[in-house]
C-alpha atoms as a PDB file:
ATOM      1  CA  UNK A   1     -34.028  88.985 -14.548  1.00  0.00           C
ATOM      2  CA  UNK A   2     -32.580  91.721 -12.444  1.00  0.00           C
ATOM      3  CA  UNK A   3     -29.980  90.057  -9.284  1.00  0.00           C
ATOM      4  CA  UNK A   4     -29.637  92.515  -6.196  1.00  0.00           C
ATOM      5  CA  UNK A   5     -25.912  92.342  -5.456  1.00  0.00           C
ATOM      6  CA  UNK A   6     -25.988  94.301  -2.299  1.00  0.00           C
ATOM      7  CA  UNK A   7     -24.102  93.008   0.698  1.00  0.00           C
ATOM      8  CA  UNK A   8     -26.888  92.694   2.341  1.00  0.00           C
ATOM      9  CA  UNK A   9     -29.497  90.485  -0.079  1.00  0.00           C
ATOM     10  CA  UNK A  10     -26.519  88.426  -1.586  1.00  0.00           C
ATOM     11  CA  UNK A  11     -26.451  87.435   2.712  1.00  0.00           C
ATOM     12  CA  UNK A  12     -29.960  87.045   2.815  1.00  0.00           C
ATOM     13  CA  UNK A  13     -29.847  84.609  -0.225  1.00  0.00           C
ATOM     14  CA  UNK A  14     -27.109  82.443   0.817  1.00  0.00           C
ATOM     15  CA  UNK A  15     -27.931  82.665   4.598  1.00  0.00           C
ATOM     16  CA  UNK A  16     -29.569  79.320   4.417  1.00  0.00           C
ATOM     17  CA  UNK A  17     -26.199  77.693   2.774  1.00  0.00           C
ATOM     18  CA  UNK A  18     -23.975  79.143   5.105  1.00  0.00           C
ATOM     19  CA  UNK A  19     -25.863  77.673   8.351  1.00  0.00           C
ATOM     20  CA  UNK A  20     -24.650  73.857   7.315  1.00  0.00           C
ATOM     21  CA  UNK A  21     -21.407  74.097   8.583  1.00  0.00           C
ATOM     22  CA  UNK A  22     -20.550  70.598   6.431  1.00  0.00           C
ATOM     23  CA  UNK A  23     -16.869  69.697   5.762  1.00  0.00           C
ATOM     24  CA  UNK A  24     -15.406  66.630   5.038  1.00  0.00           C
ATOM     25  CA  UNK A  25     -14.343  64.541   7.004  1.00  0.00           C
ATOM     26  CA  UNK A  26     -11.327  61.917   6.926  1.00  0.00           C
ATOM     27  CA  UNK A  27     -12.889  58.118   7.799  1.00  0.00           C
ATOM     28  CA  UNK A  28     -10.239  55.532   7.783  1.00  0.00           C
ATOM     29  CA  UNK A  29     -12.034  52.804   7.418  1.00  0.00           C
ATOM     30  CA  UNK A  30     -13.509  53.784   3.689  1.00  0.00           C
ATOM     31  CA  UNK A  31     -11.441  56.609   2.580  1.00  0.00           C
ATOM     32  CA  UNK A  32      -8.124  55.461   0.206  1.00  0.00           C
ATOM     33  CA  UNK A  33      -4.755  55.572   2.226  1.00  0.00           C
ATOM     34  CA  UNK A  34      -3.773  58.992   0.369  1.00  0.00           C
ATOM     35  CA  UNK A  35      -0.422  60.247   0.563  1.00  0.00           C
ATOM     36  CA  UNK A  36      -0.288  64.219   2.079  1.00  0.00           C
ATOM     37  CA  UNK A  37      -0.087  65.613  -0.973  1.00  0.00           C
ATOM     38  CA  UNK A  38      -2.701  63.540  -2.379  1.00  0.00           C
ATOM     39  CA  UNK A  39      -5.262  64.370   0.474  1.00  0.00           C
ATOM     40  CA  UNK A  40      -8.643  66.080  -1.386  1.00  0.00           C
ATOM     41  CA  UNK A  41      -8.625  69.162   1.413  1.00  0.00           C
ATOM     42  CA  UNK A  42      -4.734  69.233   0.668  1.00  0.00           C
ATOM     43  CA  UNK A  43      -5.358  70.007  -2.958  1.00  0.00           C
ATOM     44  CA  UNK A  44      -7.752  71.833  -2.133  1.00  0.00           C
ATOM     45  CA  UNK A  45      -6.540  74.711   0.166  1.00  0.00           C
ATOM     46  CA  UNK A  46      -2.939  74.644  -2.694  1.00  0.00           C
ATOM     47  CA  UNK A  47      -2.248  78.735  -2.888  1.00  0.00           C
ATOM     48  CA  UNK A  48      -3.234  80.247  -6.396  1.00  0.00           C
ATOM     49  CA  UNK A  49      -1.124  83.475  -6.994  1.00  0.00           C
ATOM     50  CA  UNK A  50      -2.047  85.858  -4.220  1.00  0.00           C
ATOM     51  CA  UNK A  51      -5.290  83.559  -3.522  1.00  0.00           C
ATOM     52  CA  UNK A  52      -4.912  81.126  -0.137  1.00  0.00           C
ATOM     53  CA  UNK A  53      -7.674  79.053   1.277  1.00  0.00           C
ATOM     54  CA  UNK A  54      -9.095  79.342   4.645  1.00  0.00           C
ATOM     55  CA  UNK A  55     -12.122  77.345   6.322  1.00  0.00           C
ATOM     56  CA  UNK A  56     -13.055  74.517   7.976  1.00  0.00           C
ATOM     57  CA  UNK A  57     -12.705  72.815   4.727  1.00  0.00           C
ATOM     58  CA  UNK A  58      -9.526  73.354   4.164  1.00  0.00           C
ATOM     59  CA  UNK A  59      -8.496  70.885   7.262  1.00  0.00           C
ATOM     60  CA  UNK A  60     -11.092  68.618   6.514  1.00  0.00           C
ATOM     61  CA  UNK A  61     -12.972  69.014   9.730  1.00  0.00           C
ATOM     62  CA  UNK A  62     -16.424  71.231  10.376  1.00  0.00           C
ATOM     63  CA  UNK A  63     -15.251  73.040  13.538  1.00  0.00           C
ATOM     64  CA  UNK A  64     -14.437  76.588  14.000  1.00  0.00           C
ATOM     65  CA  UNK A  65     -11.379  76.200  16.060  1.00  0.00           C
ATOM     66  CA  UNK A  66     -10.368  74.208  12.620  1.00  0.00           C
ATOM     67  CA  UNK A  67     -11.134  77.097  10.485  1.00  0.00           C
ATOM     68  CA  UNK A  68      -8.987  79.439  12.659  1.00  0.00           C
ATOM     69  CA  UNK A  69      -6.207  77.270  12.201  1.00  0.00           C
ATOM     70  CA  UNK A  70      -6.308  77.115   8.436  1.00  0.00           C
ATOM     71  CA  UNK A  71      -6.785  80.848   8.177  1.00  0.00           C
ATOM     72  CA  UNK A  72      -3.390  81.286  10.347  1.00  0.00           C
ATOM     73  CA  UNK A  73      -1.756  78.805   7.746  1.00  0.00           C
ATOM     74  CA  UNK A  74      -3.240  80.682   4.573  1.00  0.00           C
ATOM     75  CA  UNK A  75      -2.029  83.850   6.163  1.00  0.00           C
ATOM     76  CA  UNK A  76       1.192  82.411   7.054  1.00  0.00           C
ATOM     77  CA  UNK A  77       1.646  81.237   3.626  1.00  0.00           C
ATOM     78  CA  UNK A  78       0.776  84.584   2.044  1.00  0.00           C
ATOM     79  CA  UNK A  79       3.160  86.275   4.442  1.00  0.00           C
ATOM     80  CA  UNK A  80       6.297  84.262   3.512  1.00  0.00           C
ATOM     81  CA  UNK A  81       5.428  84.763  -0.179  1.00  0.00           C
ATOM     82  CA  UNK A  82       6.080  88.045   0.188  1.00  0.00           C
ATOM     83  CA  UNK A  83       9.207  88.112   1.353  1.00  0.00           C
END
């Protein structure tokens, strides 16, 4: 089976993915009284190398104001390991 990998066709085949905008979602009342560092969107947004996380994800909330933030922390984080 031949895959197009063109910009454009990889966007046309994940267009329907992308349109969720799902994240997780802290709930109190059923979610485990987790420590910071213990948090699942805490793990999950942990730098790798030269590799930071940024998305709504990553501050367990599905808004895009929330995936601005995280992407000024990732880049933040980046920044200062270069120094």
């Amino acid at each position: 089976m031949e895959v197009d990998l063109t910009p454009l066709a990889t966007l046309k085949d994940h267009r329907e993915s992308l349109a969720h905008g799902y994240a997780f979602t802290p709930n109190a009342l059923f979610d485990p009284d987790w420590k910071e560092e213990e948090k699942p969107w805490v793990i999950g947004r942990k730098r790798f190398g030269s590799i930071a996380i940024a998305n709504s994800d990553a501050g367990a909330d599905a808004y895009t104001n929330v995936a601005i933030d995280q992407a000024h922390r990732a880049v933040a984080e980046l920044a200062e390991g270069r120094s």
